[in-house]
PDB file of N, CA and C in Angstrom:
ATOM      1  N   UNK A   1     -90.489 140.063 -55.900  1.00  0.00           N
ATOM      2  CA  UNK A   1     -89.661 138.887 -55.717  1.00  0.00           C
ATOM      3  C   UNK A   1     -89.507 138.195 -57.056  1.00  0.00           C
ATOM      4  N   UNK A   2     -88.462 137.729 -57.203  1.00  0.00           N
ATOM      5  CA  UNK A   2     -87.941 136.869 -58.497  1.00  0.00           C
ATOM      6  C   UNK A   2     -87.484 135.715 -58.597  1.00  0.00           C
ATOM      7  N   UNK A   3     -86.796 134.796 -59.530  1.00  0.00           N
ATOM      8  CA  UNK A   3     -86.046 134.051 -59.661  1.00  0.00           C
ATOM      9  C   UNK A   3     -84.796 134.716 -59.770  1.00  0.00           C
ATOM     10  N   UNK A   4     -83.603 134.184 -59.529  1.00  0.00           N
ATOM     11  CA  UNK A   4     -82.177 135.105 -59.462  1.00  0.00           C
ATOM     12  C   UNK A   4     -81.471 133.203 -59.751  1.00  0.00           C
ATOM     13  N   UNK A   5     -80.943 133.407 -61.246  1.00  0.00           N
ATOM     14  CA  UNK A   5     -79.730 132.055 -61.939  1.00  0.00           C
ATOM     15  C   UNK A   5     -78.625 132.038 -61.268  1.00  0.00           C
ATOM     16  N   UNK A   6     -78.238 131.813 -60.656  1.00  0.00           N
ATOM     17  CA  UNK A   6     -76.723 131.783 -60.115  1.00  0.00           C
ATOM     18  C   UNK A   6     -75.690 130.202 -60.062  1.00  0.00           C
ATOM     19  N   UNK A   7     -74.763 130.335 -60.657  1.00  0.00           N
ATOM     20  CA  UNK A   7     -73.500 129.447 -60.690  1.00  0.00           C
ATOM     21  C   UNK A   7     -74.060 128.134 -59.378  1.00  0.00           C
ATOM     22  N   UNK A   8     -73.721 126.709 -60.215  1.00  0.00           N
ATOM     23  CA  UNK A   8     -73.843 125.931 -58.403  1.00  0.00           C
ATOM     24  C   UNK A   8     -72.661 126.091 -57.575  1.00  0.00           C
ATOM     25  N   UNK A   9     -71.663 126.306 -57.918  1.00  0.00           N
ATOM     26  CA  UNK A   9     -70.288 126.990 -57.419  1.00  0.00           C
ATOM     27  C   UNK A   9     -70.393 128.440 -56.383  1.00  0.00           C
ATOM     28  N   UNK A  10     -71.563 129.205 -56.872  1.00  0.00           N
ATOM     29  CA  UNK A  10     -71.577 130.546 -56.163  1.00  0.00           C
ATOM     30  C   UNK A  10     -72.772 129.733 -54.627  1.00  0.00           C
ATOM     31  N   UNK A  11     -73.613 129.217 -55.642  1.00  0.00           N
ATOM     32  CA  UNK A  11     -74.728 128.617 -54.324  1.00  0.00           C
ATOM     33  C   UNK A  11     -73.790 128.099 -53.370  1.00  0.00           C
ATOM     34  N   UNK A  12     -73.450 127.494 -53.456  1.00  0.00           N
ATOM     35  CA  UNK A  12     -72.592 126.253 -52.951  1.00  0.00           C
ATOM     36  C   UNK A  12     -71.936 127.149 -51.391  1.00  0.00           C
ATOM     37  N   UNK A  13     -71.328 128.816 -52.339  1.00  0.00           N
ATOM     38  CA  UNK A  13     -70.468 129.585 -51.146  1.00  0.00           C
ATOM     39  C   UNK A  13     -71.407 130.170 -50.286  1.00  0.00           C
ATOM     40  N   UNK A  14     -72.362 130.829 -50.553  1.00  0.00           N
ATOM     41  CA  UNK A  14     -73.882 131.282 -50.525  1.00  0.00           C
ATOM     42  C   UNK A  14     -74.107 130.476 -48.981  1.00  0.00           C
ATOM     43  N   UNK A  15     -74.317 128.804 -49.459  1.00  0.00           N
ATOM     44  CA  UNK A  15     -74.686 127.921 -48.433  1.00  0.00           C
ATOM     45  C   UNK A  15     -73.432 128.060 -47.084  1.00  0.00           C
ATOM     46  N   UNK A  16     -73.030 128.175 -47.738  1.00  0.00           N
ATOM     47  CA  UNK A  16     -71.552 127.781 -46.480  1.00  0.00           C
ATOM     48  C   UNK A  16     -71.522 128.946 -45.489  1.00  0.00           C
ATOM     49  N   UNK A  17     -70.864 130.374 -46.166  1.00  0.00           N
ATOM     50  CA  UNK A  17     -71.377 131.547 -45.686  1.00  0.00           C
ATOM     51  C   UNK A  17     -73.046 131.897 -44.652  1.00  0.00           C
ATOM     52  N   UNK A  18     -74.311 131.387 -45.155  1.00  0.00           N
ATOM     53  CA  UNK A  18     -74.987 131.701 -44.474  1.00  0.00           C
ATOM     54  C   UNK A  18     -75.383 130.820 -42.846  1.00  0.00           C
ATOM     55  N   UNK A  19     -74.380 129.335 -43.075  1.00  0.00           N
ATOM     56  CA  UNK A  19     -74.074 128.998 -42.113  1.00  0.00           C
ATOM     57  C   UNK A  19     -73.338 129.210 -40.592  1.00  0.00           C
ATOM     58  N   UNK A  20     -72.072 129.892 -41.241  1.00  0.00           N
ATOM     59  CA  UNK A  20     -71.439 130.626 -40.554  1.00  0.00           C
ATOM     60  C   UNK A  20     -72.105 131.720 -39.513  1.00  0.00           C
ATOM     61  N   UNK A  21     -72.949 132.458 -40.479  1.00  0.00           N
ATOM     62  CA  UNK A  21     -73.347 134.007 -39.904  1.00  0.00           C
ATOM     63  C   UNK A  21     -74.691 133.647 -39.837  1.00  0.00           C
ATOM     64  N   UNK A  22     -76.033 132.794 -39.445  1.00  0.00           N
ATOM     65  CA  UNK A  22     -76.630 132.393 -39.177  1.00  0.00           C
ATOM     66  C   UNK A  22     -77.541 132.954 -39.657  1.00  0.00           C
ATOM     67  N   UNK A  23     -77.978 133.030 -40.900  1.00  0.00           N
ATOM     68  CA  UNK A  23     -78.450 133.533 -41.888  1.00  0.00           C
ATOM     69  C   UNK A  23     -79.443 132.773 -42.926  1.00  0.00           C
ATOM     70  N   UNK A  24     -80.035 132.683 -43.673  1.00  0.00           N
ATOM     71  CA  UNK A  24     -81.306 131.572 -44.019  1.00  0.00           C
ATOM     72  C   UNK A  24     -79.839 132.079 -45.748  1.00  0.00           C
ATOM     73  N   UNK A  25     -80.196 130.673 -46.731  1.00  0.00           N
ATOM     74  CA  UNK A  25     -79.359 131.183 -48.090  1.00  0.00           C
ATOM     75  C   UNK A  25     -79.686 132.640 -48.630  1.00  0.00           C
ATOM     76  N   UNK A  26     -81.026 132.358 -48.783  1.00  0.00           N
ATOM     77  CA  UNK A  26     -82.006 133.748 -49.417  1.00  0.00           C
ATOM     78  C   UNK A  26     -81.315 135.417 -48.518  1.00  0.00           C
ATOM     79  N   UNK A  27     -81.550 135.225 -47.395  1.00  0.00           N
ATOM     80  CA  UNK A  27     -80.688 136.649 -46.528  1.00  0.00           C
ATOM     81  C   UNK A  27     -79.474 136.518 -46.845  1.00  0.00           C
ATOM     82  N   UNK A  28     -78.564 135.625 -46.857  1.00  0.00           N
ATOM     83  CA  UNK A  28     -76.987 135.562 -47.240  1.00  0.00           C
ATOM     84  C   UNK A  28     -76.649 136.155 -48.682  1.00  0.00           C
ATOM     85  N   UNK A  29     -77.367 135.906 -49.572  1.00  0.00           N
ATOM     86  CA  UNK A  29     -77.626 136.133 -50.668  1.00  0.00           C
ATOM     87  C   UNK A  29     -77.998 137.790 -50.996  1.00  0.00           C
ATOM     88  N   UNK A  30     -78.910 138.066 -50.472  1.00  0.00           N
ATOM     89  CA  UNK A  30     -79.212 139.404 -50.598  1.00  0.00           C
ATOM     90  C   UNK A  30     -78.533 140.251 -49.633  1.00  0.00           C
ATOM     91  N   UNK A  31     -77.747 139.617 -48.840  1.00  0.00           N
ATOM     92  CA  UNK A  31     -76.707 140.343 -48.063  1.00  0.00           C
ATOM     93  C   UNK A  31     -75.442 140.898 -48.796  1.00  0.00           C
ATOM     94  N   UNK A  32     -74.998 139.906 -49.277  1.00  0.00           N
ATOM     95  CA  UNK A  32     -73.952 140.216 -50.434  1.00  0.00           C
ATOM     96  C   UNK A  32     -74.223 141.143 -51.501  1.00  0.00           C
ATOM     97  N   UNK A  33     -75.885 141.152 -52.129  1.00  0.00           N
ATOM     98  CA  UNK A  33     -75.971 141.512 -53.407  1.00  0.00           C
ATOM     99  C   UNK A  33     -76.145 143.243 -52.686  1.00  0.00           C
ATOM    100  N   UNK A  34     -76.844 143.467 -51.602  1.00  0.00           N
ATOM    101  CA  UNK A  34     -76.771 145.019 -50.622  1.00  0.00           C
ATOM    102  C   UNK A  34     -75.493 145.117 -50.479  1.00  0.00           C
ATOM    103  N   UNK A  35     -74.603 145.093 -50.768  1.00  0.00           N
ATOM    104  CA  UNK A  35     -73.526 145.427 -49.777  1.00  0.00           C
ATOM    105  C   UNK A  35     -72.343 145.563 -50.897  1.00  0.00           C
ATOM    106  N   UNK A  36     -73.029 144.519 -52.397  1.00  0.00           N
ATOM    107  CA  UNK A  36     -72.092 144.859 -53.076  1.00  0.00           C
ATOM    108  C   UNK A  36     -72.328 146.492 -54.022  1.00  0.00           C
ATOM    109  N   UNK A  37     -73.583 146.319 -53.946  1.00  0.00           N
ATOM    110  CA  UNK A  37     -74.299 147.699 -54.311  1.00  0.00           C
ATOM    111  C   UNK A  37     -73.804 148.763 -53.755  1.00  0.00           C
ATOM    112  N   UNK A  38     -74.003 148.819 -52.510  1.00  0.00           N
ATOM    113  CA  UNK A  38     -73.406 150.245 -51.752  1.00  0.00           C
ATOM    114  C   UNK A  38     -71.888 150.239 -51.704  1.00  0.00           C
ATOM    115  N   UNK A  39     -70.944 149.367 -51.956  1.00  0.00           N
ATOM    116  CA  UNK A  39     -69.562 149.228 -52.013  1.00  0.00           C
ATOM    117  C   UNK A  39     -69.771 150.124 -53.828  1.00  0.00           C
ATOM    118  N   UNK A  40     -70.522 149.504 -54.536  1.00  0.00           N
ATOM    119  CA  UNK A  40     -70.006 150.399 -56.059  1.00  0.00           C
ATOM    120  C   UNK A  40     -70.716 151.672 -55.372  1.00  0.00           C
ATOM    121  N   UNK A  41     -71.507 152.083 -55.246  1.00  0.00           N
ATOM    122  CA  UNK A  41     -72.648 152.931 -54.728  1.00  0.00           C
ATOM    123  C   UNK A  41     -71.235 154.202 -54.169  1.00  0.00           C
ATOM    124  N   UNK A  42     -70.847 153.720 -53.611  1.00  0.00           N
ATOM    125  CA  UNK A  42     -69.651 154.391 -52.366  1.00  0.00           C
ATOM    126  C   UNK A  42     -68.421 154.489 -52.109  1.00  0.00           C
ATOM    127  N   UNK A  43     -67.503 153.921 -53.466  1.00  0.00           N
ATOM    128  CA  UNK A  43     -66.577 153.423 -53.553  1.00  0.00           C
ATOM    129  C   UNK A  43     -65.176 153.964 -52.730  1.00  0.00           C
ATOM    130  N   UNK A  44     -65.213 154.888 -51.685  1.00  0.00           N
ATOM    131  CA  UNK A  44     -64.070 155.761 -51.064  1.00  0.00           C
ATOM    132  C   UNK A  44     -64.239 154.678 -49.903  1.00  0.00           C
ATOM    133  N   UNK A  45     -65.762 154.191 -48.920  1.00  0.00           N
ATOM    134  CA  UNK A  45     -65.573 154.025 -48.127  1.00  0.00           C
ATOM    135  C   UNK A  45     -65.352 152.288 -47.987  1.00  0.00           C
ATOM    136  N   UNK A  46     -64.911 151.974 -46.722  1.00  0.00           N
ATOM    137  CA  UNK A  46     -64.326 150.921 -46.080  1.00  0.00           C
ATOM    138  C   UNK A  46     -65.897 149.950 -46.037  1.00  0.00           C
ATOM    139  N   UNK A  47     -65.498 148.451 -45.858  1.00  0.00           N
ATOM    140  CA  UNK A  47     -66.426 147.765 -45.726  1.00  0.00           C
ATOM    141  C   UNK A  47     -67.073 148.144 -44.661  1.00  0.00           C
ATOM    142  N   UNK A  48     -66.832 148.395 -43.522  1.00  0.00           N
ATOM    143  CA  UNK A  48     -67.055 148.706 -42.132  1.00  0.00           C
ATOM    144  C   UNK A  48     -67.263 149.610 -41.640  1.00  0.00           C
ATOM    145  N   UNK A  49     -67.018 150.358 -42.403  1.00  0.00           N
ATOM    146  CA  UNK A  49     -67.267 152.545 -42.546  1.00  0.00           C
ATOM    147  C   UNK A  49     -69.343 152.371 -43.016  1.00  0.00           C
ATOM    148  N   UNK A  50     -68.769 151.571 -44.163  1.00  0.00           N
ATOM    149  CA  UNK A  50     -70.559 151.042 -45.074  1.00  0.00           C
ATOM    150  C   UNK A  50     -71.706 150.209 -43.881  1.00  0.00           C
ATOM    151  N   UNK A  51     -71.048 149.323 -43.166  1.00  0.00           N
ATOM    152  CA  UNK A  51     -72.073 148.837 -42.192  1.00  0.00           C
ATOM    153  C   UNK A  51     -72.203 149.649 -41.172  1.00  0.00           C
ATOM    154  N   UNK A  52     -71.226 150.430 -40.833  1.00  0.00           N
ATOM    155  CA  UNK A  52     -71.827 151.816 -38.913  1.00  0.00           C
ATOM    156  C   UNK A  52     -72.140 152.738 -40.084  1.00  0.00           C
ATOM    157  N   UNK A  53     -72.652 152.780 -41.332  1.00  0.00           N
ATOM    158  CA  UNK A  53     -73.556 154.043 -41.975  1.00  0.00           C
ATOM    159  C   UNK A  53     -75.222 153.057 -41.690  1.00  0.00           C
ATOM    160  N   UNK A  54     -75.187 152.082 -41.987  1.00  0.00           N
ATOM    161  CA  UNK A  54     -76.349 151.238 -42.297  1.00  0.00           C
ATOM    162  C   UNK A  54     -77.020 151.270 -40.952  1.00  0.00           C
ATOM    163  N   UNK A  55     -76.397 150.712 -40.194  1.00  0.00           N
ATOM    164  CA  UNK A  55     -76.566 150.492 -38.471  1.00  0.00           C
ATOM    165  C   UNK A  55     -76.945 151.746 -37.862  1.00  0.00           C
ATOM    166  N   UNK A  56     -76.371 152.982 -38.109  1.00  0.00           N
ATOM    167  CA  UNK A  56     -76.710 154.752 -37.817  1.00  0.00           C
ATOM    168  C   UNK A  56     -78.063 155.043 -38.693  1.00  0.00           C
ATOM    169  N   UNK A  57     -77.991 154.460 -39.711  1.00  0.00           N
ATOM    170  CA  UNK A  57     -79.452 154.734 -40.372  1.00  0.00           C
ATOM    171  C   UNK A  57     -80.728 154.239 -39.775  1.00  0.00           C
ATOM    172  N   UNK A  58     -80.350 152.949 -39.504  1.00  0.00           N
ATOM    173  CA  UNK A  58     -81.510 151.929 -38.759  1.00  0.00           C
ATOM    174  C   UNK A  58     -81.633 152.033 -37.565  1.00  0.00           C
ATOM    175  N   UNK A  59     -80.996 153.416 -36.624  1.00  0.00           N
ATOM    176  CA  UNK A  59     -81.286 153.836 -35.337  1.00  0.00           C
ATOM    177  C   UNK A  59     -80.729 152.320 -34.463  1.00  0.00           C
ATOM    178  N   UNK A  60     -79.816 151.969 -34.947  1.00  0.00           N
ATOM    179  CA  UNK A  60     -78.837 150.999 -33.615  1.00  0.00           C
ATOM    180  C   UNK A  60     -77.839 151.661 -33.186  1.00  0.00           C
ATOM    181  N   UNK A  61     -77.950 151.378 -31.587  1.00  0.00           N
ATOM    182  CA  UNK A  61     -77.004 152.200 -31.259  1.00  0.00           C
ATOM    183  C   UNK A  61     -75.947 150.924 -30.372  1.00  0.00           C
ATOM    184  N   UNK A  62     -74.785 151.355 -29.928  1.00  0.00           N
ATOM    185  CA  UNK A  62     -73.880 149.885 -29.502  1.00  0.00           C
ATOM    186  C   UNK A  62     -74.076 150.131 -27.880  1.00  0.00           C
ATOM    187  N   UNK A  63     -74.249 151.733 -27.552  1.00  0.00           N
ATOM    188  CA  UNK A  63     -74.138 151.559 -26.038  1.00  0.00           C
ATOM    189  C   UNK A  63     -75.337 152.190 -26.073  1.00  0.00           C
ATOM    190  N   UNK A  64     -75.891 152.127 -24.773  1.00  0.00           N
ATOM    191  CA  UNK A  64     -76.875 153.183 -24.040  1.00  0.00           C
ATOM    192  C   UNK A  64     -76.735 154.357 -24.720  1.00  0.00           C
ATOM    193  N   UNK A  65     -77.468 155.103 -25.267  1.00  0.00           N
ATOM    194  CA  UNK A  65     -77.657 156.527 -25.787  1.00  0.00           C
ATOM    195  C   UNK A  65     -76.430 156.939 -26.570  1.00  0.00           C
ATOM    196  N   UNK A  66     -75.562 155.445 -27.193  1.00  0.00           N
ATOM    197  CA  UNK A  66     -74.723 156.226 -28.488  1.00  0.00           C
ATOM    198  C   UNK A  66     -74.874 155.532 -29.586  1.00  0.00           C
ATOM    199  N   UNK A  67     -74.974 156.464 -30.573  1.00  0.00           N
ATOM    200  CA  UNK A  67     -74.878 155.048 -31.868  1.00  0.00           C
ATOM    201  C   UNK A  67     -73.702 155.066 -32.700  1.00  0.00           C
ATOM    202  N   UNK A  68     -73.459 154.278 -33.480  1.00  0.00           N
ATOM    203  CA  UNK A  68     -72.398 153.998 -33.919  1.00  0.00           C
ATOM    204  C   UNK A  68     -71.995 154.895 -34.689  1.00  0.00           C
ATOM    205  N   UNK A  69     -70.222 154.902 -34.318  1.00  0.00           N
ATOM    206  CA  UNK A  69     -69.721 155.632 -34.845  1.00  0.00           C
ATOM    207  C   UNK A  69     -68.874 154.879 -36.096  1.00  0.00           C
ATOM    208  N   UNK A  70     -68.103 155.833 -36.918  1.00  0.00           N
ATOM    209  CA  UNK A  70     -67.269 155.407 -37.783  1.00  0.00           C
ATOM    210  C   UNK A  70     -65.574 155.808 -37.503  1.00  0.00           C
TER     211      UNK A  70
END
């Protein structure tokens, strides 16, 4: 764990955002910084292609005995 400098302008969106999606700043924060990673990480696929890979990894499935597809 670290300190991480960030803009009061970026905090500021950080705060707002983790309101929305009910999220503590710190998870909102490292939500973005995962996601911007695997977006360079992956660059062909869709934002949403990237979360039903994440969700299939972490054994969630949406119905009874299926998991997510893409």
């Amino acid at each position: 764990m670290g300190i991480v400098n960030i803009d009061e302008d970026l905090h500021d969106q950080i705060r707002k955002a983790s309101a929305v999606v009910c999220r503590s700043i710190n998870a909102q924060a490292a939500f973005w910084i995962k996601m911007g990673m695997l977006s360079e990480m992956n660059p062909t696929l869709t934002f949403n292609e990237i979360i039903a890979r994440e969700l299939r990894a972490a054994g969630v499935e949406t119905q009874v005995g299926r998991s997510v597809a893409t």
